[in-house]
Protein backbone atom coordinates (compact mmCIF):
# COMPACT_ATOMS: atom_id res chain seq x y z
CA UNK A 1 -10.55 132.26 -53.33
CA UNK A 2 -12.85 131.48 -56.68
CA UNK A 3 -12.28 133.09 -59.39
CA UNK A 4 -14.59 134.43 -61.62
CA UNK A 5 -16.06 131.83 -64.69
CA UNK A 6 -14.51 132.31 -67.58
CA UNK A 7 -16.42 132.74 -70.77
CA UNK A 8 -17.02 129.59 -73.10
CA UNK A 9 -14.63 130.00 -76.15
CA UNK A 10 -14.67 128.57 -79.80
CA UNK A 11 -12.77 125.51 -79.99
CA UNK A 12 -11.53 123.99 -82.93
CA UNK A 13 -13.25 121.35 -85.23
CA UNK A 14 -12.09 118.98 -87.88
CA UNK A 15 -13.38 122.13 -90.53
CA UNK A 16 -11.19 124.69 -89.21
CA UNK A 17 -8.34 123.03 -87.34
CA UNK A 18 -6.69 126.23 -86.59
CA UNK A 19 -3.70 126.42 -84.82
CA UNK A 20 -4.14 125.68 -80.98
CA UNK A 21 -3.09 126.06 -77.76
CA UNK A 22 -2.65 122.91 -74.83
CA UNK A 23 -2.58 122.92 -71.27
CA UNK A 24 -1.17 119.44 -70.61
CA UNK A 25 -1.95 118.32 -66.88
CA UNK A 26 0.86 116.22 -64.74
CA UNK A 27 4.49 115.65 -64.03
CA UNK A 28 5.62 112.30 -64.63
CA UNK A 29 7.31 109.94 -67.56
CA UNK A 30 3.71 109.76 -68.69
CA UNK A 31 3.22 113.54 -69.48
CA UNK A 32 7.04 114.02 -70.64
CA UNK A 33 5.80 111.28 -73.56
CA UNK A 34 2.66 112.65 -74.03
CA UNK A 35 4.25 116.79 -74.45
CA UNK A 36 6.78 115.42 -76.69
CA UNK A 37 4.13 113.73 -79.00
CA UNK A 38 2.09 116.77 -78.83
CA UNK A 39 4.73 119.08 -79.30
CA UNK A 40 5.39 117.42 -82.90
CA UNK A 41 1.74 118.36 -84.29
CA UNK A 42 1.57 121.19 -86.86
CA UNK A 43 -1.82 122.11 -85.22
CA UNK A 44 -0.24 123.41 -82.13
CA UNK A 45 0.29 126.74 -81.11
CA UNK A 46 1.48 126.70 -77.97
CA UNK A 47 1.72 123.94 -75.03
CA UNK A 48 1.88 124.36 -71.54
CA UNK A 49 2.55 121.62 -68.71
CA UNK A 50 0.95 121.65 -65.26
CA UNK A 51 3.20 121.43 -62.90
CA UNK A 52 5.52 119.77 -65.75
CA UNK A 53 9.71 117.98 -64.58
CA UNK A 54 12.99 118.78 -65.54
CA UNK A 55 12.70 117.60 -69.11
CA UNK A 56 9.04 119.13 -70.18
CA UNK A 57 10.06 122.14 -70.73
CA UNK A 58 12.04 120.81 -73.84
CA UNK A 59 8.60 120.58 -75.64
CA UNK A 60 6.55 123.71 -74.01
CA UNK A 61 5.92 126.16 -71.14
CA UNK A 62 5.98 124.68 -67.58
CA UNK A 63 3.49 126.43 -65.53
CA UNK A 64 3.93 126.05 -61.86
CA UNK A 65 0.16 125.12 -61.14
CA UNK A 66 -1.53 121.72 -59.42
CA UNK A 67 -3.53 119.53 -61.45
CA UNK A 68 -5.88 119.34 -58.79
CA UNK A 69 -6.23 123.19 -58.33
CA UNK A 70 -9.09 123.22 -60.85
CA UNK A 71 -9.46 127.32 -60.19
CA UNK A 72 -6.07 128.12 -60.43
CA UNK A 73 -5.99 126.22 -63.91
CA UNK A 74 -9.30 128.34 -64.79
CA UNK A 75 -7.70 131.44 -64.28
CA UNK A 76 -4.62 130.16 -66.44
CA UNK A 77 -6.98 129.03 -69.05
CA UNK A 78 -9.08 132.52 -69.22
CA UNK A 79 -5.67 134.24 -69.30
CA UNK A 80 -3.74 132.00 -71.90
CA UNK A 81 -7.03 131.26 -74.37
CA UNK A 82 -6.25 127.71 -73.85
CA UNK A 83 -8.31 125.58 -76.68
CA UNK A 84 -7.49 121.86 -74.93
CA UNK A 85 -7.40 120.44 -71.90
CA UNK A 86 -5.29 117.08 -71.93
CA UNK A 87 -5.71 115.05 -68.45
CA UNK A 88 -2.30 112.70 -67.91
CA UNK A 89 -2.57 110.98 -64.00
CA UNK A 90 -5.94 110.15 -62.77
CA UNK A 91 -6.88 112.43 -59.38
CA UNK A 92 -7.88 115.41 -61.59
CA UNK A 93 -10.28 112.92 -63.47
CA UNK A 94 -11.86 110.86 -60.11
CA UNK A 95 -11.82 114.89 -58.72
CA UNK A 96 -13.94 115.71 -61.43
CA UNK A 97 -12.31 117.90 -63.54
CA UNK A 98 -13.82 116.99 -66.97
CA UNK A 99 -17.37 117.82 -64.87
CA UNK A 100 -15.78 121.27 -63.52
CA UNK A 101 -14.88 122.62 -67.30
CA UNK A 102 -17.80 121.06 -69.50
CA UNK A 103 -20.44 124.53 -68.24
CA UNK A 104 -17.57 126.26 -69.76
CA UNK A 105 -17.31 125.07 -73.19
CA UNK A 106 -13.19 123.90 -72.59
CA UNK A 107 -12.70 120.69 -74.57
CA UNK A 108 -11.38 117.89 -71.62
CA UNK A 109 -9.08 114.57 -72.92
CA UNK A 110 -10.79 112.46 -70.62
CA UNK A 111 -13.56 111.18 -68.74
CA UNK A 112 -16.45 112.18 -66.36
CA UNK A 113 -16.30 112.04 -62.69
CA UNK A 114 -18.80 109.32 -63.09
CA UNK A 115 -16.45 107.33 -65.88
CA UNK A 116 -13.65 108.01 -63.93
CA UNK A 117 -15.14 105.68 -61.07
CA UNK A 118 -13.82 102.84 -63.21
CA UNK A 119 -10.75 103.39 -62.15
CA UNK A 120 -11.42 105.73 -58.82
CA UNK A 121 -13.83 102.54 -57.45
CA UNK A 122 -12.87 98.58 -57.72
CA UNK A 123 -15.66 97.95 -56.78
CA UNK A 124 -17.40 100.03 -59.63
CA UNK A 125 -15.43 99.00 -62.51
CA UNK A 126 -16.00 95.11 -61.40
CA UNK A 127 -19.77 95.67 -61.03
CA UNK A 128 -19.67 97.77 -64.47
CA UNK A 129 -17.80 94.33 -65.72
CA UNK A 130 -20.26 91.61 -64.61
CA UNK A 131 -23.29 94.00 -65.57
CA UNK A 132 -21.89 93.91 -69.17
CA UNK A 133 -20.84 90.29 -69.52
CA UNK A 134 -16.74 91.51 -69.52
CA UNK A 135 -14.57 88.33 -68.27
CA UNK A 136 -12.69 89.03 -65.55
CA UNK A 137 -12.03 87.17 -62.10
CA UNK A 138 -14.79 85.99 -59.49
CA UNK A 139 -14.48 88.58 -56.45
CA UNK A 140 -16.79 90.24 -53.62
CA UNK A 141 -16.49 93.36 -51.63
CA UNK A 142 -16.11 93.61 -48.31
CA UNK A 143 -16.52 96.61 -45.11
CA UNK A 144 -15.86 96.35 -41.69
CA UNK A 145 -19.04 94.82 -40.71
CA UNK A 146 -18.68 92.37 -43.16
CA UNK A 147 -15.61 90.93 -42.23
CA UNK A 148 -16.36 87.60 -41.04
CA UNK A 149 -17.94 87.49 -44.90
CA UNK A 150 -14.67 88.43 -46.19
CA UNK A 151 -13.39 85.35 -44.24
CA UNK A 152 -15.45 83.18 -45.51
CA UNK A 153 -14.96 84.37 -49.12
CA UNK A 154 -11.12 83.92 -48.57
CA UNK A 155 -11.50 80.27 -47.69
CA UNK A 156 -13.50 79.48 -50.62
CA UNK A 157 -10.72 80.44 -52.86
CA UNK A 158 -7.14 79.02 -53.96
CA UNK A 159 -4.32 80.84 -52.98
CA UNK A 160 -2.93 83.06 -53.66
CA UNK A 161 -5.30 85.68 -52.11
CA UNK A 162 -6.19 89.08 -54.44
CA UNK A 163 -7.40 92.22 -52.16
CA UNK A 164 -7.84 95.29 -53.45
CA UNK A 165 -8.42 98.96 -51.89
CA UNK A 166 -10.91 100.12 -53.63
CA UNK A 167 -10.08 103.50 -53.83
CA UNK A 168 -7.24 104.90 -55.26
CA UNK A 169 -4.26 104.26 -53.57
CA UNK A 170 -0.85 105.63 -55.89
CA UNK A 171 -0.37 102.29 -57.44
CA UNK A 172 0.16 100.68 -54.09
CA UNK A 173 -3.17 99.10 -53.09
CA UNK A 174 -3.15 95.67 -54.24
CA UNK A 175 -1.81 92.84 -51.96
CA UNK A 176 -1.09 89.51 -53.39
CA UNK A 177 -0.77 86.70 -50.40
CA UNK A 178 0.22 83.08 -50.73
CA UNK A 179 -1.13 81.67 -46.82
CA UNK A 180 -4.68 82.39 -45.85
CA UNK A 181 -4.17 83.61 -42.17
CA UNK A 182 -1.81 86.15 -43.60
CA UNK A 183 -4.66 87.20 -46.20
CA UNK A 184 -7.61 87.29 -42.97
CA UNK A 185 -4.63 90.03 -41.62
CA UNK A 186 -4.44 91.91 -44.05
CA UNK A 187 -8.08 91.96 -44.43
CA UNK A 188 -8.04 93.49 -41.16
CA UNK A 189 -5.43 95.68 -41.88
CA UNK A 190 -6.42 97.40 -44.75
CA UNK A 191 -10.19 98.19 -43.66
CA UNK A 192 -8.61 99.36 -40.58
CA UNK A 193 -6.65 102.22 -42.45
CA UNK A 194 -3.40 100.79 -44.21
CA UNK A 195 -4.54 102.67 -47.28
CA UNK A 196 -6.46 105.15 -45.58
CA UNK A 197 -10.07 105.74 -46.87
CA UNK A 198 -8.84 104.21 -50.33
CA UNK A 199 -9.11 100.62 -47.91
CA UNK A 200 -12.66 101.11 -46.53
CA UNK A 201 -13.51 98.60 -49.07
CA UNK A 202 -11.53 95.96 -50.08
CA UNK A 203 -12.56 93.83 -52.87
CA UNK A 204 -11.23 90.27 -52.54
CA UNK A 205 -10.54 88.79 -56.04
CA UNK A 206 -10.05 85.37 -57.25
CA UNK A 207 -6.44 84.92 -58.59
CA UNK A 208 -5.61 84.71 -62.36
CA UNK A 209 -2.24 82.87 -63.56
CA UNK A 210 -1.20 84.15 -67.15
CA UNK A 211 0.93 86.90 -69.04
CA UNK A 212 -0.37 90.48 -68.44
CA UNK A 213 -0.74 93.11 -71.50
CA UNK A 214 -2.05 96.84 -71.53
CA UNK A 215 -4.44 97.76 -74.40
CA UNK A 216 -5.01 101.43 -74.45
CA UNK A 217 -8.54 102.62 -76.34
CA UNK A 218 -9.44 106.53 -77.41
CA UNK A 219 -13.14 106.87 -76.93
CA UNK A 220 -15.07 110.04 -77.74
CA UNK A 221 -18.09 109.29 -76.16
CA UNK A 222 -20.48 108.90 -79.22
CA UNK A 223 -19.72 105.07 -80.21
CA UNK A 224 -16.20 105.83 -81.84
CA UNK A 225 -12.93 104.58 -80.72
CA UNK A 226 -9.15 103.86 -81.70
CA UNK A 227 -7.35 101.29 -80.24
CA UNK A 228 -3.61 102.31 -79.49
CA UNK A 229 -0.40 100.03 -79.86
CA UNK A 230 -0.62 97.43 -77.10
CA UNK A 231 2.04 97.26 -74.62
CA UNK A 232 3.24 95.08 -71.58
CA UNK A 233 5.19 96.66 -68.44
CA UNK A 234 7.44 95.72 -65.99
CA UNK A 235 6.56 96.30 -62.42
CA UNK A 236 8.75 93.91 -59.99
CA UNK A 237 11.86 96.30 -59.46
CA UNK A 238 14.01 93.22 -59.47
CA UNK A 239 14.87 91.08 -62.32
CA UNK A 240 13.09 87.60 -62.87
CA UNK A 241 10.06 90.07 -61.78
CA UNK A 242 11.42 89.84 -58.50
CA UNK A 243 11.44 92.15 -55.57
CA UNK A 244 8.65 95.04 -54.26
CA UNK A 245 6.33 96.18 -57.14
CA UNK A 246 6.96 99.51 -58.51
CA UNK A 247 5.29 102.49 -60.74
CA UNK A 248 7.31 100.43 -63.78
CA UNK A 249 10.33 99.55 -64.46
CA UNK A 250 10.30 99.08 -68.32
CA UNK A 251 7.99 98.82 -71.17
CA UNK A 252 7.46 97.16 -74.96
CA UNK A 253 5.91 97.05 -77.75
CA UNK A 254 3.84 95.33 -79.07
CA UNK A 255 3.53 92.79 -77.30
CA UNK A 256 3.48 89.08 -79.26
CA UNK A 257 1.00 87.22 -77.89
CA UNK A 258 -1.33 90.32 -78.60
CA UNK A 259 -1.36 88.86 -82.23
CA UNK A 260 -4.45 89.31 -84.42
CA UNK A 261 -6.65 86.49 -83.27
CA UNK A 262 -6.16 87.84 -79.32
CA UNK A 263 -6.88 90.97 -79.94
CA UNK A 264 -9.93 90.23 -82.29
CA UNK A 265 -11.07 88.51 -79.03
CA UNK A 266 -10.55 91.69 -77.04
CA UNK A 267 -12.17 93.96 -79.59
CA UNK A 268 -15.65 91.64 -79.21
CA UNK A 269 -15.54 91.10 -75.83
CA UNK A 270 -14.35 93.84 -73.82
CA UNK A 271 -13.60 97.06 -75.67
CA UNK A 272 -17.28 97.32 -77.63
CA UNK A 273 -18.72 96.01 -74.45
CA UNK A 274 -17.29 98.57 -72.58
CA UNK A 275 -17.87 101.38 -74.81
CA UNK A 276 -21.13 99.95 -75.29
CA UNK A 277 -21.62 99.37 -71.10
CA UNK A 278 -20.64 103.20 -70.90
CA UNK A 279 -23.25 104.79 -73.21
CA UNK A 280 -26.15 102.84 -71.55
CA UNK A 281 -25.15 104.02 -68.34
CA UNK A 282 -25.74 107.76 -69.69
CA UNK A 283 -21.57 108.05 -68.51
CA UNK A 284 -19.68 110.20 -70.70
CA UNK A 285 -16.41 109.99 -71.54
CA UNK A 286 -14.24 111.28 -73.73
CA UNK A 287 -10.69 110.16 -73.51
CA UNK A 288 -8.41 107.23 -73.16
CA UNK A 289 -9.15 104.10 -71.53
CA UNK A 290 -6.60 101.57 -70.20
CA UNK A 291 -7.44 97.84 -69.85
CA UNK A 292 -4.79 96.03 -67.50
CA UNK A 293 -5.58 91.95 -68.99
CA UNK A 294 -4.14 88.99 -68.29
CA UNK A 295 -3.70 86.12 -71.18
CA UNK A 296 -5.29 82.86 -69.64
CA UNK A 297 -4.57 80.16 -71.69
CA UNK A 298 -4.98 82.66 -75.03
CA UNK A 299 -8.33 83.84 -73.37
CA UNK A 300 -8.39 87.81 -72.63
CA UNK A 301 -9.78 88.48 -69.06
CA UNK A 302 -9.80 92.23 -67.37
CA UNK A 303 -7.56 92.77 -64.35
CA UNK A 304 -8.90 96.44 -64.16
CA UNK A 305 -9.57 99.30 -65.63
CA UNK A 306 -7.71 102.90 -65.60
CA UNK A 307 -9.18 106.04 -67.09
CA UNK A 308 -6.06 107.24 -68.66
CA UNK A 309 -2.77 106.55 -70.57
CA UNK A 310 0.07 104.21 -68.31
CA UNK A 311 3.07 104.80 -67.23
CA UNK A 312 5.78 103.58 -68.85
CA UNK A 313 3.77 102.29 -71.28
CA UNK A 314 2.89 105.64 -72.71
CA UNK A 315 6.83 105.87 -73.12
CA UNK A 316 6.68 103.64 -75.88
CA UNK A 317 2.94 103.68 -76.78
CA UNK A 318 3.39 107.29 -78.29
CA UNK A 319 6.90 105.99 -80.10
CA UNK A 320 4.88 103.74 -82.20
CA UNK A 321 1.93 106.30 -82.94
CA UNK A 322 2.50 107.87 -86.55
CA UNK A 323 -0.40 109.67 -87.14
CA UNK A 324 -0.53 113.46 -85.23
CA UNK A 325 -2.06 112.93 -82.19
CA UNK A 326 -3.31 116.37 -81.55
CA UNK A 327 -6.11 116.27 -84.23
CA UNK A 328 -7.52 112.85 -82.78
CA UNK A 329 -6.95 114.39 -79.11
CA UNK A 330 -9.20 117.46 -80.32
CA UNK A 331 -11.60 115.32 -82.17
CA UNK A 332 -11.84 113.01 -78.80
CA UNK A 333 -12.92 115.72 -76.74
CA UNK A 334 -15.17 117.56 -78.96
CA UNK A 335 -17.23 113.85 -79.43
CA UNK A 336 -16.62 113.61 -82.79
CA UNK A 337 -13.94 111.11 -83.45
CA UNK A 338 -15.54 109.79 -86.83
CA UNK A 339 -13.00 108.14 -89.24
CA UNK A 340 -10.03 109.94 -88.63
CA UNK A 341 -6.98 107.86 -89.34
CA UNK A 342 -4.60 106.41 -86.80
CA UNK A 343 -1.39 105.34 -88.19
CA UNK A 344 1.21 102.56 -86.57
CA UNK A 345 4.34 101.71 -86.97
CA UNK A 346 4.83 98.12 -87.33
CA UNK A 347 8.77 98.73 -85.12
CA UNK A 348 9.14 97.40 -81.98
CA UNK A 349 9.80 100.34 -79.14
CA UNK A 350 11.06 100.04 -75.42
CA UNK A 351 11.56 101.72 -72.42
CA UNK A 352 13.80 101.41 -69.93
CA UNK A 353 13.54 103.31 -66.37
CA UNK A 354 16.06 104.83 -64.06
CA UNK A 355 15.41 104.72 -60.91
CA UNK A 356 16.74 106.18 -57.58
CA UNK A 357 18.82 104.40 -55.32
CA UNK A 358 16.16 102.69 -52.59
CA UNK A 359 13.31 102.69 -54.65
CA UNK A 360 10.38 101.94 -54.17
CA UNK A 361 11.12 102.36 -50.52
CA UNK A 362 12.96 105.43 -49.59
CA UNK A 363 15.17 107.09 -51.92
CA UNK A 364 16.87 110.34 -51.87
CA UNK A 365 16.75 113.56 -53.83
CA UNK A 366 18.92 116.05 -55.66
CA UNK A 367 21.63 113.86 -57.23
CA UNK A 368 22.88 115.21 -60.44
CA UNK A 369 22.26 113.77 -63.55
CA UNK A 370 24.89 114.19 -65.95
CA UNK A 371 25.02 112.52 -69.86
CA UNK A 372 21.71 112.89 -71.10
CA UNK A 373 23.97 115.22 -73.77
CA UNK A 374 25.33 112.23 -75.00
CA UNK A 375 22.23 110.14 -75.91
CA UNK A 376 21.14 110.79 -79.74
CA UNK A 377 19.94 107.31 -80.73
CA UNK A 378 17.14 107.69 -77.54
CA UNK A 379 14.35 109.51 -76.53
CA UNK A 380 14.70 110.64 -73.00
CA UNK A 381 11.10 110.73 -70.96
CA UNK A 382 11.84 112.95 -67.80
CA UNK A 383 9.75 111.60 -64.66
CA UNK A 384 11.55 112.43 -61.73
CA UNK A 385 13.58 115.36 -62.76
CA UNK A 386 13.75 119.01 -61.69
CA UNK A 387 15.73 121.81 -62.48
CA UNK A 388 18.11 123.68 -59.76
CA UNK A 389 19.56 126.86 -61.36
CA UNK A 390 19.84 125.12 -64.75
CA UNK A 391 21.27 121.53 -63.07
CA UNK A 392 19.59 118.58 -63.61
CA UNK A 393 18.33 116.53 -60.25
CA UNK A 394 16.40 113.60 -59.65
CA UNK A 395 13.07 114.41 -57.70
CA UNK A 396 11.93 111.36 -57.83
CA UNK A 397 11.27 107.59 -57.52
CA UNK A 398 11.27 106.70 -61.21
CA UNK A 399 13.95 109.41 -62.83
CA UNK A 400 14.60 109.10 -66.23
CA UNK A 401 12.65 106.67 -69.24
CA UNK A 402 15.19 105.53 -71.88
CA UNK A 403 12.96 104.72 -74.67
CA UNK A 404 13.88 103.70 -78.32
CA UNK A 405 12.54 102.18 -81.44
CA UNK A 406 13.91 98.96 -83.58
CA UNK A 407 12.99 96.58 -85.79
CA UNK A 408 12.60 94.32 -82.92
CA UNK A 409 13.42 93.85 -79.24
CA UNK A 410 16.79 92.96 -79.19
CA UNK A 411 17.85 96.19 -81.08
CA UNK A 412 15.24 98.54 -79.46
CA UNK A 413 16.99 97.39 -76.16
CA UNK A 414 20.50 97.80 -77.36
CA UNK A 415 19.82 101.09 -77.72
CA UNK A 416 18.20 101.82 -74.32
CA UNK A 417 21.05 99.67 -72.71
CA UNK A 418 23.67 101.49 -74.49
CA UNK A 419 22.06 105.38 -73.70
CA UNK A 420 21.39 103.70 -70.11
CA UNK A 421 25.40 103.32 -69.67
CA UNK A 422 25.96 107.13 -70.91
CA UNK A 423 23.34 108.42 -67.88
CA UNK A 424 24.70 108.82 -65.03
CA UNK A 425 23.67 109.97 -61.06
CA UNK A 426 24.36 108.89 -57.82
CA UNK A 427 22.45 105.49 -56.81
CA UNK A 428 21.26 104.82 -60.50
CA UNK A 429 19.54 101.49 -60.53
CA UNK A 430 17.25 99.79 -63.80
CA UNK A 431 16.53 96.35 -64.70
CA UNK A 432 18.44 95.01 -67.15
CA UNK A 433 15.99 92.02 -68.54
CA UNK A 434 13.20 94.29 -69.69
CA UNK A 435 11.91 92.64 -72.75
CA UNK A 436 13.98 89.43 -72.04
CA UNK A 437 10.75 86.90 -71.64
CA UNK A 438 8.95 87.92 -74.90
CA UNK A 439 12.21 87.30 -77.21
């Protein structure tokens, strides 16, 4: 049943900055980083997490609500005078949430339905790329009648082979395949239905041998942006990036090839293109933007493109943010970003995940977690937690981040190692070289 609009409310400005309340959506590491960053602002009133974990409610309300139920959360935002809408995972963006709430006047952290086709649509975001002169790897896109194209595109490449759903797919729709008959299978595979509709398209990409990096940007839509500490992740579940790929495994930052001189590079040639790209496609967006690069040779090229923080980078992204985030979260989704300051620390922060015995295959649920009492020198980012009668169970895939800051690598990961040995549940697994190949 619909409910009734609500009425547009006054939301705060950089002038009045009056205490506010937050409805944070999502459930994951991600959002557990995110509350706890949020949480810390003297601007906030209250904050509430939708559908929140086990460990969420140590920095707000959990409210037992679907981040895709856009008029459930309307309701909840009429009845709780919510000021800010903060967006975490990306199917309430691609759904069109920010597009649902701008008629009423609610401030959204993120982009458009149309923006969020950059990461909703490969085949989009690589258009959007070659349309504004952003490097990143040759590719086509390919249906079912065009498969004998697809082929023939295949065969004019060097393995390995690159296809993509195009279509969001839970971090799972990317296939990377060393011999070409295997890649002309899968071809067939994945318009036929392996991802579902997410695999009507594929997109068949050229492949691109470097070091990958995540640079996060916070655009609000009127020219202005902040770029965020850069940070690489860890997505093989076995060591020697090894094994299935995962959600992540691990995270650092910053990253040291990232150094001035790269980065300078990926200022001029992809961010302000980007930003640029987006305003003269009359697509607004107002929120964070996540370039996935690869280093070639100390040359910045785009993998893709997501339309919101990562996860586990977030983990230690927000570890390494000094300024409040709140204000610049506010400021974001009013459009009026301006010259507010954005502070980092010049420490070195990691994560480190624990994950469920199985994944990213099949895993099971309810163990109890026991020790988290015992880890001071570590900030613990609940992912797959829940609550039972006041014990603490995994619920998930990836259970708990371990995330701590250093003057470096080596002692941000002592840390996490050290905390890692004090959690305990049945079937606990982690990696324990995150960070290893950048010392």
């Amino acid at each position: 049943m619909n409910t009734p609009r609500t009425t547009p409310q006054t939301h705060p400005t950089e002038t009045t900055m009056n205490p506010i309340n937050v409805l944070l959506l999502g459930s994951g590491g991600r959002e557990s980083a995110l509350a706890w960053k949020i949480s810390r602002s003297p601007l906030l009133k209250q904050l509430f997490i939708a559908p929140g974990n086990g460990g969420t409610g140590a920095y707000g309300k959990n409210v037992a609500i679907s981040p895709l139920d856009f008029p459930s959360i309307e309701k909840f935002v009429a009845d709780n005078a919510i000021d800010l809408i903060v967006v975490g995972n990306e199917d309430p963006l691609v759904a069109g949430i920010y597009d649902y709430f701008a008629p009423l006047g609610i401030p959204v952290v993120g982009p458009s339905k149309k923006g969020a086709a950059l990461e909703g649509s490969k085949d989009f975001a690589k258009k959007f790329m070659v349309e504004n002169n952003i490097p990143t790897a040759r590719y086509r896109s390919f249906t079912a009648e065009t498969i004998s194209e697809g082929d023939a595109f295949l065969e004019s490449l060097r393995p390995p082979y690159v296809l993509k759903a195009d279509g969001l797919a839970a971090g799972k729709g990317v296939l990377i395949i060393d011999n070409l008959d295997e890649a002309k299978k899968s071809l067939r595979e994945m318009l036929g239905g392996m991802f579902g509709k997410s695999s009507a398209t594929v997109v068949i990409e050229e492949f691109l041998k470097g070091i990958e990096c995540s640079v996060f940007v916070l655009t609000d839509g009127n020219g202005e942006y902040r770029i965020l500490p850069v940070a690489k992740d860890y997505k093989r579940v076995g060591e020697g990036d090894t094994g299935l790929n995962t959600g992540g495994m691990g995270a650092v930052s910053p990253v040291p090839f990232a150094n001035r001189e790269f980065m300078q590079k990926v200022e001029d040639r992809i961010i302000r293109p980007t930003i640029e790209g987006l305003k003269k496609s009359d697509i607004i967006y107002r929120g964070f933007i996540f370039l996935g690069l690869i280093n070639v040779d100390g040359e910045p090229m785009v993998i893709e493109y997501n339309v919101r923080m990562g996860d586990p980078e977030t983990e230690v992204v927000m570890l390494r943010i000094e300024s409040d985030l709140l204000p610049l979260l506010v400021k974001t989704a009013n459009g009026e970003l301006g010259d507010a300051p954005l502070l980092i620390s010049p420490d070195t922060a990691v994560t480190v995940m624990a994950v469920s015995q199985g994944y990213p295959g099949s895993y099971p649920k309810g163990k109890v977690i026991s020790g988290t009492e015992k880890i001071t020198e570590s900030i613990l980012f609940h992912a797959g937690t829940k609550l039972e009668q006041d014990t603490l169970v995994t619920s998930g895939g990836r259970v708990i981040a371990i995330s701590s800051i250093g003057k470096d690598i080596p002692s941000a990961l002592e840390k996490s190692y050290s905390a890692m040995e004090k959690l305990s549940f049945e079937g606990k697994n982690f990696r324990r070289d995150i960070g290893k190949d950048l010392m």
